[in-house]
PDB file of N, CA and C in Angstrom:
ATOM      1  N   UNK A   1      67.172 105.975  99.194  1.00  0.00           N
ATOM      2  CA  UNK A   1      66.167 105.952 100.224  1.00  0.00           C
ATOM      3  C   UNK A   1      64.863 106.564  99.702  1.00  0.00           C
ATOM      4  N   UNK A   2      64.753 107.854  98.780  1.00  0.00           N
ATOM      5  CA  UNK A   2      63.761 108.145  98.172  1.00  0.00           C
ATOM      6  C   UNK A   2      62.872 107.121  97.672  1.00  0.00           C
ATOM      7  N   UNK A   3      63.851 106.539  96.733  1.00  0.00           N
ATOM      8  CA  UNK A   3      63.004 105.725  95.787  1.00  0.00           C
ATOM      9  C   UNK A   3      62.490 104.780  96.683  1.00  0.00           C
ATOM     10  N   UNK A   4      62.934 103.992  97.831  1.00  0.00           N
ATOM     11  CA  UNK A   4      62.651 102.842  98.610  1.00  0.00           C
ATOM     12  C   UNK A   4      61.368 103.423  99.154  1.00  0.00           C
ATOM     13  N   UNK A   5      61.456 105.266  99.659  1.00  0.00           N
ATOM     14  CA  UNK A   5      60.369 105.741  99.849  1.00  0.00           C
ATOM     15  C   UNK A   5      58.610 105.591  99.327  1.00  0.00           C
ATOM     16  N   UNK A   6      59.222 106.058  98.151  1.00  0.00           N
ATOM     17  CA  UNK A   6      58.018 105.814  96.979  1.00  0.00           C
ATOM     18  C   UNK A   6      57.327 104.856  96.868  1.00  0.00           C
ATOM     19  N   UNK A   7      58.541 103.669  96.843  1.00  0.00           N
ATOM     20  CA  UNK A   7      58.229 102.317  96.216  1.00  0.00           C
ATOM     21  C   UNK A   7      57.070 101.688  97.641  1.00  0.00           C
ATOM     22  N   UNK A   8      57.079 102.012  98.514  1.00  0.00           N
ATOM     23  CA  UNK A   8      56.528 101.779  99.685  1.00  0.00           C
ATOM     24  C   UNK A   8      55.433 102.538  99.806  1.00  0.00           C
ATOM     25  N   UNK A   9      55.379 103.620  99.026  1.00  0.00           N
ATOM     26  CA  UNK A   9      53.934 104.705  99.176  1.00  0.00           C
ATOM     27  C   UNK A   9      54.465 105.362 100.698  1.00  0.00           C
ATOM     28  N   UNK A  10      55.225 105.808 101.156  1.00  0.00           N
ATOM     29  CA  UNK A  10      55.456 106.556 102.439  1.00  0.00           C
ATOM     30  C   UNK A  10      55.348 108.381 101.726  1.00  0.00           C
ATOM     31  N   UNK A  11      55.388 108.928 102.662  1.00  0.00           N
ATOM     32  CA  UNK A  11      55.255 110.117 102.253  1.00  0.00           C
ATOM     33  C   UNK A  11      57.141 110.328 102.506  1.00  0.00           C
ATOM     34  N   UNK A  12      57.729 111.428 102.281  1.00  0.00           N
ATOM     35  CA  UNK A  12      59.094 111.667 101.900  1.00  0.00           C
ATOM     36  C   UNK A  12      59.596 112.511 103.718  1.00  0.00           C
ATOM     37  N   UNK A  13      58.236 112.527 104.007  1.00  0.00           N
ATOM     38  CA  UNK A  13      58.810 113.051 105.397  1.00  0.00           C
ATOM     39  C   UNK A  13      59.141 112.182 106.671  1.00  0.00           C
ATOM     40  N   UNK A  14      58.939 110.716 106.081  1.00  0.00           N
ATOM     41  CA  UNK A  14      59.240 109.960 107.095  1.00  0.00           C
ATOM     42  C   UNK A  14      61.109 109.851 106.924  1.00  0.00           C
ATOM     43  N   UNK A  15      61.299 110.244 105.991  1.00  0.00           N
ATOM     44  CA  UNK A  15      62.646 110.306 105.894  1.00  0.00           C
ATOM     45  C   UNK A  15      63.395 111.003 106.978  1.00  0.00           C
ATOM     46  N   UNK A  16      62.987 111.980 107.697  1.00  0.00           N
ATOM     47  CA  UNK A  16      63.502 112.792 109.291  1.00  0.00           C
ATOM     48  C   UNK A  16      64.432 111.862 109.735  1.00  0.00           C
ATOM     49  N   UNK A  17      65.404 111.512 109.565  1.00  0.00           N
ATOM     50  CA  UNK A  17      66.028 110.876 110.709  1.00  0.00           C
ATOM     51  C   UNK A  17      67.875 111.321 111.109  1.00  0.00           C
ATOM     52  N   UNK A  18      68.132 111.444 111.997  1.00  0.00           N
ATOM     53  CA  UNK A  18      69.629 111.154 111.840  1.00  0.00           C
ATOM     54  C   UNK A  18      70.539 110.345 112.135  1.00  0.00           C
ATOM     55  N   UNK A  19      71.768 110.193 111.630  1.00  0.00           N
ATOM     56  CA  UNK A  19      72.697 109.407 112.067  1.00  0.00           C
ATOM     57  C   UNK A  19      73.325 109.844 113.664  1.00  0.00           C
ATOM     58  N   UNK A  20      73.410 108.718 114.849  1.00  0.00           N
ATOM     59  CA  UNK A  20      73.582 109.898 116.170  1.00  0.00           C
ATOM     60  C   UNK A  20      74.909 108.935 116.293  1.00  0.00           C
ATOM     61  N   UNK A  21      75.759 109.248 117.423  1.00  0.00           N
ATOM     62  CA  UNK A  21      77.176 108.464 118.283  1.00  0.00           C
ATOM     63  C   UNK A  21      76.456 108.105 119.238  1.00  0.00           C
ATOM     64  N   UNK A  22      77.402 107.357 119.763  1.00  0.00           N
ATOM     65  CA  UNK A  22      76.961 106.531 121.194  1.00  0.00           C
ATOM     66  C   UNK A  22      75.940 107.195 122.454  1.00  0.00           C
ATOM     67  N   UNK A  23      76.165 108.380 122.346  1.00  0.00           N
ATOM     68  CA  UNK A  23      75.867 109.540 123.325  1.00  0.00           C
ATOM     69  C   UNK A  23      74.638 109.666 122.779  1.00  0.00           C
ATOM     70  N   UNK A  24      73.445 109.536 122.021  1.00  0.00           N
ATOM     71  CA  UNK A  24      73.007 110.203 120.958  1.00  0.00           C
ATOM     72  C   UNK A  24      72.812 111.905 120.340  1.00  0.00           C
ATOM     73  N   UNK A  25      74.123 112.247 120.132  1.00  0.00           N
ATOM     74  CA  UNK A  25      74.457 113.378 119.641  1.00  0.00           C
ATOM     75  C   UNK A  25      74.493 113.010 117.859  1.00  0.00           C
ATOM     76  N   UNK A  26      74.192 113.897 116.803  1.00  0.00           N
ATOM     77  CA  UNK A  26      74.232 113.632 116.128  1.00  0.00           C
ATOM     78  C   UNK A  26      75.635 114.039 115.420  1.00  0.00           C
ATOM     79  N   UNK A  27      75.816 112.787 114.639  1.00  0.00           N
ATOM     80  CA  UNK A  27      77.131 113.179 113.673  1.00  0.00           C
ATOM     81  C   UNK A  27      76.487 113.165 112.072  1.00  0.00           C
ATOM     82  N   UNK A  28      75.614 112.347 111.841  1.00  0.00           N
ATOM     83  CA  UNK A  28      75.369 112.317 110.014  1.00  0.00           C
ATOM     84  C   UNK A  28      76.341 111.600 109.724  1.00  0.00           C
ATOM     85  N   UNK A  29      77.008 110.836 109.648  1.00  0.00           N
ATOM     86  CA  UNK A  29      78.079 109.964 108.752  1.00  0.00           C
ATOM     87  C   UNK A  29      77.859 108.495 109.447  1.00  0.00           C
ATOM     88  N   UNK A  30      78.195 107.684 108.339  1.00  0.00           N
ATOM     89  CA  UNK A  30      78.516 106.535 108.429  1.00  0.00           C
ATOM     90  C   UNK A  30      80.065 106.219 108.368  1.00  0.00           C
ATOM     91  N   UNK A  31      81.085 105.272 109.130  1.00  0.00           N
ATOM     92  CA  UNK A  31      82.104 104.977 109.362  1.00  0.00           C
ATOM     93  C   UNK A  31      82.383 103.709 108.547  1.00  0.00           C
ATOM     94  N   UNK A  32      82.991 103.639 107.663  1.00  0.00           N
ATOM     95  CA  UNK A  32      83.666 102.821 106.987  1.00  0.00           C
ATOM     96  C   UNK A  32      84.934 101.987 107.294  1.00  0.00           C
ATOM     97  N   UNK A  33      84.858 100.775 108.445  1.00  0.00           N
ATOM     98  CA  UNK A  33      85.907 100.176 108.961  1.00  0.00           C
ATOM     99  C   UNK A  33      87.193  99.923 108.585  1.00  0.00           C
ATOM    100  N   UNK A  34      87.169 100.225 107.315  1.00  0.00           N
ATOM    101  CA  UNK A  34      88.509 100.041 106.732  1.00  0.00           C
ATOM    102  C   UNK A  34      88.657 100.703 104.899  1.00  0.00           C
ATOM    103  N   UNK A  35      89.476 100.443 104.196  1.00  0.00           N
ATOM    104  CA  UNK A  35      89.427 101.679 103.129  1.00  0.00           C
ATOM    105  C   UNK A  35      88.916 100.484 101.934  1.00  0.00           C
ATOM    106  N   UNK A  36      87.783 101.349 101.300  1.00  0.00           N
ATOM    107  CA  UNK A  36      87.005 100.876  99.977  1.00  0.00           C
ATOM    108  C   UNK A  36      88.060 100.124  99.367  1.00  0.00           C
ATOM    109  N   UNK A  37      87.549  99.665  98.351  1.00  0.00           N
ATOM    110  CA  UNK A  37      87.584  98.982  97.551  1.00  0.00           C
ATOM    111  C   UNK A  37      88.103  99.501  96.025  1.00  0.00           C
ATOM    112  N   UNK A  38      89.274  99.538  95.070  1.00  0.00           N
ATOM    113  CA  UNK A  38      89.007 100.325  94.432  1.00  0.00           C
ATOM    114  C   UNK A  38      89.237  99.285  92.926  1.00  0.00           C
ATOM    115  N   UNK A  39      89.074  99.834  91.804  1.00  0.00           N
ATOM    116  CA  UNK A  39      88.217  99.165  90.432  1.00  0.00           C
ATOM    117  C   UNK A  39      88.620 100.360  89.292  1.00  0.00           C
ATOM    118  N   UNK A  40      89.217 100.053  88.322  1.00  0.00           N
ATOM    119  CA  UNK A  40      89.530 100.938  87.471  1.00  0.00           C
ATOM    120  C   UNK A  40      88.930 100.240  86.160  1.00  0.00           C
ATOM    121  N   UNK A  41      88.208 100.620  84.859  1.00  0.00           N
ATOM    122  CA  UNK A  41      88.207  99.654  84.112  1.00  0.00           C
ATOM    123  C   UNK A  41      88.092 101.038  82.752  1.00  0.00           C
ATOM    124  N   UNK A  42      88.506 100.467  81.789  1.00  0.00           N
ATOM    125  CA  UNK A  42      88.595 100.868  80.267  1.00  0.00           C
ATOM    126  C   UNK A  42      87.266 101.024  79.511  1.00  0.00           C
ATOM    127  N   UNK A  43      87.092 102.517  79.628  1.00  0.00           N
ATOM    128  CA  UNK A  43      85.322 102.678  78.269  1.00  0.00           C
ATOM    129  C   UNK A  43      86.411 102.831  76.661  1.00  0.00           C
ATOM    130  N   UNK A  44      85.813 101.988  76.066  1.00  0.00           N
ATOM    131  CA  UNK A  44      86.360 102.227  74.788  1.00  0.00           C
ATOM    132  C   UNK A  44      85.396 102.924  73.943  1.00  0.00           C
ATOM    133  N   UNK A  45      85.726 103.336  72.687  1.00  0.00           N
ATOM    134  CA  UNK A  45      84.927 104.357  71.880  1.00  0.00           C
ATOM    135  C   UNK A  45      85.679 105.314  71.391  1.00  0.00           C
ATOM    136  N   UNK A  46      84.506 106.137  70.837  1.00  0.00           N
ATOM    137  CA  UNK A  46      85.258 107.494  69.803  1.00  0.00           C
ATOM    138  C   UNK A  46      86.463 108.377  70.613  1.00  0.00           C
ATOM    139  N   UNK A  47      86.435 108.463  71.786  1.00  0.00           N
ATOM    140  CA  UNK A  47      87.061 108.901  73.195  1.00  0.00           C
ATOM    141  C   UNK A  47      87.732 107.646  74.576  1.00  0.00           C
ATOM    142  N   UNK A  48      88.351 107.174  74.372  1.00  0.00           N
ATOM    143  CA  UNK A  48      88.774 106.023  74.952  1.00  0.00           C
ATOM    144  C   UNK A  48      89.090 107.079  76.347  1.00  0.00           C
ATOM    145  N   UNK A  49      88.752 106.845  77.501  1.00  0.00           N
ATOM    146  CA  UNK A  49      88.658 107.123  79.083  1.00  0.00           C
ATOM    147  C   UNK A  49      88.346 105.830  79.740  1.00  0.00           C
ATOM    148  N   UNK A  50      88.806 106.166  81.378  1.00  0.00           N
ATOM    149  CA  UNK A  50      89.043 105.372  82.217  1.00  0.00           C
ATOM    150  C   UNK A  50      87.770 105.403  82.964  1.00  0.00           C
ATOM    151  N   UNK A  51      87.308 104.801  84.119  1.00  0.00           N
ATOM    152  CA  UNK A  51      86.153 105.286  84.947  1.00  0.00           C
ATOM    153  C   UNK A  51      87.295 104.122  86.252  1.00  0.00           C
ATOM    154  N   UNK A  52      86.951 105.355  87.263  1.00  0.00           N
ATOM    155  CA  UNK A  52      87.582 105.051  88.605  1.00  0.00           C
ATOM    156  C   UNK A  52      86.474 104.441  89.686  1.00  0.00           C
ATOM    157  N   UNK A  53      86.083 103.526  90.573  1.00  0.00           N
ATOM    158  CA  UNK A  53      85.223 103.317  90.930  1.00  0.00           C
ATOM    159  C   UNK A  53      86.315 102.966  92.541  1.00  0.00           C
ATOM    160  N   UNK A  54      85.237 103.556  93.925  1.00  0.00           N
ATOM    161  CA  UNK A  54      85.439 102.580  95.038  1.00  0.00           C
ATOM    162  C   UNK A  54      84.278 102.274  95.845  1.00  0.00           C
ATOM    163  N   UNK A  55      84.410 101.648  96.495  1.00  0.00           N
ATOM    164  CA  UNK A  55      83.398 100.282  96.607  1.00  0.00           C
ATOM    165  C   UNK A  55      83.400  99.604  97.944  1.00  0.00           C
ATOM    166  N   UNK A  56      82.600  99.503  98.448  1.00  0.00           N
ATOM    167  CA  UNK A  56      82.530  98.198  99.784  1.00  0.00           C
ATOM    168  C   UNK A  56      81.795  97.186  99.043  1.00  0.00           C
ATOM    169  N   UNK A  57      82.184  95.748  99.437  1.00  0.00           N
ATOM    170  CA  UNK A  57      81.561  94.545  99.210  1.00  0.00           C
ATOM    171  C   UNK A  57      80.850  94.071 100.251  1.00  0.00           C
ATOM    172  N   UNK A  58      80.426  92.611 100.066  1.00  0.00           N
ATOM    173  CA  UNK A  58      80.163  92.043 101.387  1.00  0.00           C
ATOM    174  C   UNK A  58      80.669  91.531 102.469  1.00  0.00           C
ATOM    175  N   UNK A  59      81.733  91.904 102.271  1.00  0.00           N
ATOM    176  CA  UNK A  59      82.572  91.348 103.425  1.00  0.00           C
ATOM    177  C   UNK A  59      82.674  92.773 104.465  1.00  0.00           C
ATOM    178  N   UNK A  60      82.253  93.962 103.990  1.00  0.00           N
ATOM    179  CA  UNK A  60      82.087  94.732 105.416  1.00  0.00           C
ATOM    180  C   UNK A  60      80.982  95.413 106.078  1.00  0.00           C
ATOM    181  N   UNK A  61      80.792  95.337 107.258  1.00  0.00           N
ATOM    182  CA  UNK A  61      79.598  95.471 107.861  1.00  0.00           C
ATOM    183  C   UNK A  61      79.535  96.819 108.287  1.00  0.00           C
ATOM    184  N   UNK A  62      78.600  97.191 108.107  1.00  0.00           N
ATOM    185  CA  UNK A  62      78.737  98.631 108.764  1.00  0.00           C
ATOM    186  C   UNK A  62      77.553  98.611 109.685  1.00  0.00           C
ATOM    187  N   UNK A  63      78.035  99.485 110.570  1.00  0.00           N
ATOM    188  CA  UNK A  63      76.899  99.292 112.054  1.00  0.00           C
ATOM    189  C   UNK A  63      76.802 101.110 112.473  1.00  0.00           C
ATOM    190  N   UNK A  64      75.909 101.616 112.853  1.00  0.00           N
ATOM    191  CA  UNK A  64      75.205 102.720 112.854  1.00  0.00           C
ATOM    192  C   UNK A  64      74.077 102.944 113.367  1.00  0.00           C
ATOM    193  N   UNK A  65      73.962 103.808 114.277  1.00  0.00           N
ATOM    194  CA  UNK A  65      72.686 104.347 115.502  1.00  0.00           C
ATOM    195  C   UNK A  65      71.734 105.407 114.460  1.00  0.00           C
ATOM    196  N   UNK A  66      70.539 105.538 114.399  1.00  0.00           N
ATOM    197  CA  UNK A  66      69.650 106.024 113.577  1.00  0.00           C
ATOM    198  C   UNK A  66      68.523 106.765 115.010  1.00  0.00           C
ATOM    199  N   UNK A  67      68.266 108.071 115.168  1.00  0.00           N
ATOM    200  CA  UNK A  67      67.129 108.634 115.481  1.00  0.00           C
ATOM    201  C   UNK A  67      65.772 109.472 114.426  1.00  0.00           C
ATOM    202  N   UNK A  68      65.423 108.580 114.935  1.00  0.00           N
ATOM    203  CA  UNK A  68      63.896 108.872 113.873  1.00  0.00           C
ATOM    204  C   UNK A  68      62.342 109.272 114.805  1.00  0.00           C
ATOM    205  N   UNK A  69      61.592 109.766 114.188  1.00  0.00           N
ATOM    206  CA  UNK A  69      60.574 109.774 114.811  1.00  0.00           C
ATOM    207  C   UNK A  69      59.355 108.656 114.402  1.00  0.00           C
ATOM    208  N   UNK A  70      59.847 107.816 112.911  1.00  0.00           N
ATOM    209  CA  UNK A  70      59.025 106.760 112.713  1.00  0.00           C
ATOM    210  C   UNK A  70      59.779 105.813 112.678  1.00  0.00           C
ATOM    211  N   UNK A  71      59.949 104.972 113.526  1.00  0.00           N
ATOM    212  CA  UNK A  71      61.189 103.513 113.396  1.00  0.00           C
ATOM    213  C   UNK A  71      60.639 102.242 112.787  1.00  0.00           C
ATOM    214  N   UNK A  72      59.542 102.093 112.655  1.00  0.00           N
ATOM    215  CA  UNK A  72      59.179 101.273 112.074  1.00  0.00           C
ATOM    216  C   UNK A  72      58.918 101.487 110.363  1.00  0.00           C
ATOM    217  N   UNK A  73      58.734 102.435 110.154  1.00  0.00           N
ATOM    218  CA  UNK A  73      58.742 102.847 108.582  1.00  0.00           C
ATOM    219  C   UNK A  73      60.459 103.420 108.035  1.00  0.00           C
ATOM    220  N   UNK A  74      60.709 103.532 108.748  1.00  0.00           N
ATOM    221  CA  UNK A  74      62.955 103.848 108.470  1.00  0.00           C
ATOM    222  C   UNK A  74      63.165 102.471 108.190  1.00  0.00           C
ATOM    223  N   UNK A  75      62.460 101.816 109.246  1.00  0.00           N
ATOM    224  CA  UNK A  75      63.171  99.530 108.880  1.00  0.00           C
ATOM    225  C   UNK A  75      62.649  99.549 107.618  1.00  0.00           C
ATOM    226  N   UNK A  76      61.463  99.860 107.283  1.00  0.00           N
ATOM    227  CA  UNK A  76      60.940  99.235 106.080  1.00  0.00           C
ATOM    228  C   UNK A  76      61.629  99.846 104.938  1.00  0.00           C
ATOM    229  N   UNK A  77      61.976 101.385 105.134  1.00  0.00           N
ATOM    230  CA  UNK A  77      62.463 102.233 104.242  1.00  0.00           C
ATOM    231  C   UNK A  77      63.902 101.357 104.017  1.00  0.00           C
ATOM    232  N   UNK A  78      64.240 101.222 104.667  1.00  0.00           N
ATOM    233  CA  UNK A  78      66.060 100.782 104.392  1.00  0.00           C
ATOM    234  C   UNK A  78      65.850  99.348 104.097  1.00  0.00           C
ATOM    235  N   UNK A  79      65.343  98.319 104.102  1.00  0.00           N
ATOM    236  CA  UNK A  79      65.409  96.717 103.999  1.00  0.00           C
ATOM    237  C   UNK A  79      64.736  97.256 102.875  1.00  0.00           C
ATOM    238  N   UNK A  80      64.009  98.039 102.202  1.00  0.00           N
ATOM    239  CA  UNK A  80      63.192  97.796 100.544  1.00  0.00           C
ATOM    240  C   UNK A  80      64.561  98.658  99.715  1.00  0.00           C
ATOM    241  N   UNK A  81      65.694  99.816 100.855  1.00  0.00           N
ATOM    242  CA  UNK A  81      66.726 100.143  99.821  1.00  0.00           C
ATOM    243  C   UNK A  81      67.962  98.934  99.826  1.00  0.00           C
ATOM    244  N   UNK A  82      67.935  97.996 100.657  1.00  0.00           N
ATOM    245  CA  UNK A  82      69.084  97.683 100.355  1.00  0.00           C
ATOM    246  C   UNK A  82      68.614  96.647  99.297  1.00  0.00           C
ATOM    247  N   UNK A  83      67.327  95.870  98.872  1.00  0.00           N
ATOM    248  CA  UNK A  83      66.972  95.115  97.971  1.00  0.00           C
ATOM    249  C   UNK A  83      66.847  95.950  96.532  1.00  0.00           C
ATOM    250  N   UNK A  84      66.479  97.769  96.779  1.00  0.00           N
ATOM    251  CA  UNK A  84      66.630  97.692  95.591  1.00  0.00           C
ATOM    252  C   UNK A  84      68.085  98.819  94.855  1.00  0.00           C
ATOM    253  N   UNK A  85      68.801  99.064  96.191  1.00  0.00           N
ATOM    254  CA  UNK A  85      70.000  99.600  95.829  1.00  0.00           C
ATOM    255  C   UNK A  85      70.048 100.627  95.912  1.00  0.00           C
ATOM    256  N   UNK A  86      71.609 101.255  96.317  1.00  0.00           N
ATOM    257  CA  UNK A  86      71.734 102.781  96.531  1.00  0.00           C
ATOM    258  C   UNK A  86      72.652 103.335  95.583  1.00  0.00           C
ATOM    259  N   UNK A  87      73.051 104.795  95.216  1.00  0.00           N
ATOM    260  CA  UNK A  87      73.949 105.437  94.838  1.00  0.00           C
ATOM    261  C   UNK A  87      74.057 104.711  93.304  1.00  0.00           C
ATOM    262  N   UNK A  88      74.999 104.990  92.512  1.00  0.00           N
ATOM    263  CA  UNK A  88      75.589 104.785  91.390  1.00  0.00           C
ATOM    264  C   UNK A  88      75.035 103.413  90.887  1.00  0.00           C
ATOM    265  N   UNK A  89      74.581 103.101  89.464  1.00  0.00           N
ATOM    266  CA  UNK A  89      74.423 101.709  88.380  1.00  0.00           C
ATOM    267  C   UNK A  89      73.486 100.843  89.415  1.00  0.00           C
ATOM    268  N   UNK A  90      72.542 101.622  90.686  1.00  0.00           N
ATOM    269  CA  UNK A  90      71.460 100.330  91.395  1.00  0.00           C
ATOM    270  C   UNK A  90      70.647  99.858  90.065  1.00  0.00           C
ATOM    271  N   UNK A  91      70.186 100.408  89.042  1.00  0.00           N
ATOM    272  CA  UNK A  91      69.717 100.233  87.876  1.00  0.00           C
ATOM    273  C   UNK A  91      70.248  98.587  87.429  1.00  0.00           C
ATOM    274  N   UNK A  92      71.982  98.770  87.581  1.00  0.00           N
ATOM    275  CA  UNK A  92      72.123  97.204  86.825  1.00  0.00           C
ATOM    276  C   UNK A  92      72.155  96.392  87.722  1.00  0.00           C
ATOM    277  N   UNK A  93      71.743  96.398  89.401  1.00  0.00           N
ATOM    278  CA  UNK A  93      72.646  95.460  90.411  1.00  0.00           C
ATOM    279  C   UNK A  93      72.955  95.866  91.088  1.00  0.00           C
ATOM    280  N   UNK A  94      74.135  96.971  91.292  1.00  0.00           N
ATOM    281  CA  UNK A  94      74.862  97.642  92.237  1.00  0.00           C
ATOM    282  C   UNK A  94      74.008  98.209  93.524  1.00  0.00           C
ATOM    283  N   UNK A  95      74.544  98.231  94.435  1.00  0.00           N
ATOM    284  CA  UNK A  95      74.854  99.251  95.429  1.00  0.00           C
ATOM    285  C   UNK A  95      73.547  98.602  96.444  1.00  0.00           C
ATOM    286  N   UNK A  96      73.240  96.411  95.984  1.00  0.00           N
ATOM    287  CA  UNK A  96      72.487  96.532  97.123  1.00  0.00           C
ATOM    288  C   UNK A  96      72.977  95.997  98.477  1.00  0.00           C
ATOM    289  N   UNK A  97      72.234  95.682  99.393  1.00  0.00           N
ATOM    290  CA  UNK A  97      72.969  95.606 100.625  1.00  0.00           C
ATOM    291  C   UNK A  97      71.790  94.293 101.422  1.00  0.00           C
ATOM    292  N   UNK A  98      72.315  94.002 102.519  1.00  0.00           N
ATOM    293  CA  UNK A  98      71.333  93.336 103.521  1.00  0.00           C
ATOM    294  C   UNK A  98      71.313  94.107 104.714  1.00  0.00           C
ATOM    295  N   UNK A  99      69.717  94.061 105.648  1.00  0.00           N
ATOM    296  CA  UNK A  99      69.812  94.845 106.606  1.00  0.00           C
ATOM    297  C   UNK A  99      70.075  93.804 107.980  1.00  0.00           C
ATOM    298  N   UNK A 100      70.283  94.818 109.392  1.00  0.00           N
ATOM    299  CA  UNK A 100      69.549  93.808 110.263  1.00  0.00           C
ATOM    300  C   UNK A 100      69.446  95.053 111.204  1.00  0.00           C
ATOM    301  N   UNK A 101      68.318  94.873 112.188  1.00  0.00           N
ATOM    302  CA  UNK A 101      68.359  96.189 113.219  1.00  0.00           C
ATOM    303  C   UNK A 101      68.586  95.316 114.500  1.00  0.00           C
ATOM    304  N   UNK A 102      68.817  96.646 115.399  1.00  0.00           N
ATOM    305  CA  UNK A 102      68.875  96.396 117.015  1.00  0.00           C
ATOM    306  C   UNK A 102      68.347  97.337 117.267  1.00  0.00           C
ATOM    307  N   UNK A 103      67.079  97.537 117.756  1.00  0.00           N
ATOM    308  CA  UNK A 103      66.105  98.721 118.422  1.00  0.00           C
ATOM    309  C   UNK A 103      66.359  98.620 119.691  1.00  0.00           C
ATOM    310  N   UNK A 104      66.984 100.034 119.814  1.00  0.00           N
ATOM    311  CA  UNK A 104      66.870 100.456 121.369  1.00  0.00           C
ATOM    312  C   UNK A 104      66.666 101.499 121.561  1.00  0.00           C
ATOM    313  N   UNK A 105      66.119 101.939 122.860  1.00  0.00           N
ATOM    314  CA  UNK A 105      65.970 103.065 123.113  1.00  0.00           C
ATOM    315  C   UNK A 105      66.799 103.876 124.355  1.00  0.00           C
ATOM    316  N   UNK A 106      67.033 105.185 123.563  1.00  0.00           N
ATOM    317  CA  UNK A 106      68.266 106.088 124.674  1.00  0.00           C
ATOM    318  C   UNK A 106      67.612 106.178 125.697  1.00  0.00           C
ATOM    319  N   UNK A 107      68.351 105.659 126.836  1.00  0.00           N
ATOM    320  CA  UNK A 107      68.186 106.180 128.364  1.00  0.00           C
ATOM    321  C   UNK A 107      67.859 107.894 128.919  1.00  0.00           C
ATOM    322  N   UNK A 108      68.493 108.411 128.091  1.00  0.00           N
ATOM    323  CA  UNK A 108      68.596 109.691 128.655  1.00  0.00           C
ATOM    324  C   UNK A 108      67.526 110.929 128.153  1.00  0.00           C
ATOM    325  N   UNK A 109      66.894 109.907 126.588  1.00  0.00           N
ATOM    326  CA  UNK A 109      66.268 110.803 125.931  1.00  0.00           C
ATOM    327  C   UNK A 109      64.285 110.660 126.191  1.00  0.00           C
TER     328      UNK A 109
END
């Protein structure tokens, strides 16, 4: 999200946001519908080791309530990370995603 930050020229404080539950109470986590994905593969070399990897593909969707105080710069922030990737090897490919939002606003807040 930083880098999606940057790459956009936003300042790093539009980043404020949290993950909330239905209620909008905040939890911070994202829910993973079912269990990753997992990938073992062989580094060969002077030291032959394993590297363990797990993983969601595209086949799962993840859906998640976001409170922010800039919602229109969080959309932009997250649709420029999922094109240019999160967490671990986004460098070769990995870790990008597609977005889609549903803006609403809490009743209560």
């Amino acid at each position: 999200m930083k880098r999606a930050c940057d790459k956009l020229g936003y300042s790093r404080t539009v980043l404020d946001f949290s993950i909330i539950d239905e209620n909008g109470f905040p939890v911070e986590y994202v829910e993973i519908p079912d269990q990753p994905l997992k990938y073992r593969r062989v580094i060969l070399g002077t030291k032959q080791s394993t590297e363990f990897f797990e993983y969601i593909d595209s086949t799962y969707e993840l859906k998640f309530r976001v409170k922010t105080r800039y919602p229109k710069e969080f959309c932009e922030i997250l649709n420029a990370a999922g094109r240019i990737g999160l967490m671990a090897r986004s460098g070769k490919g990995f870790g990008k995603f597609r977005v889609s939002f549903k803006v609403e606003t809490l009743k209560n807040q």
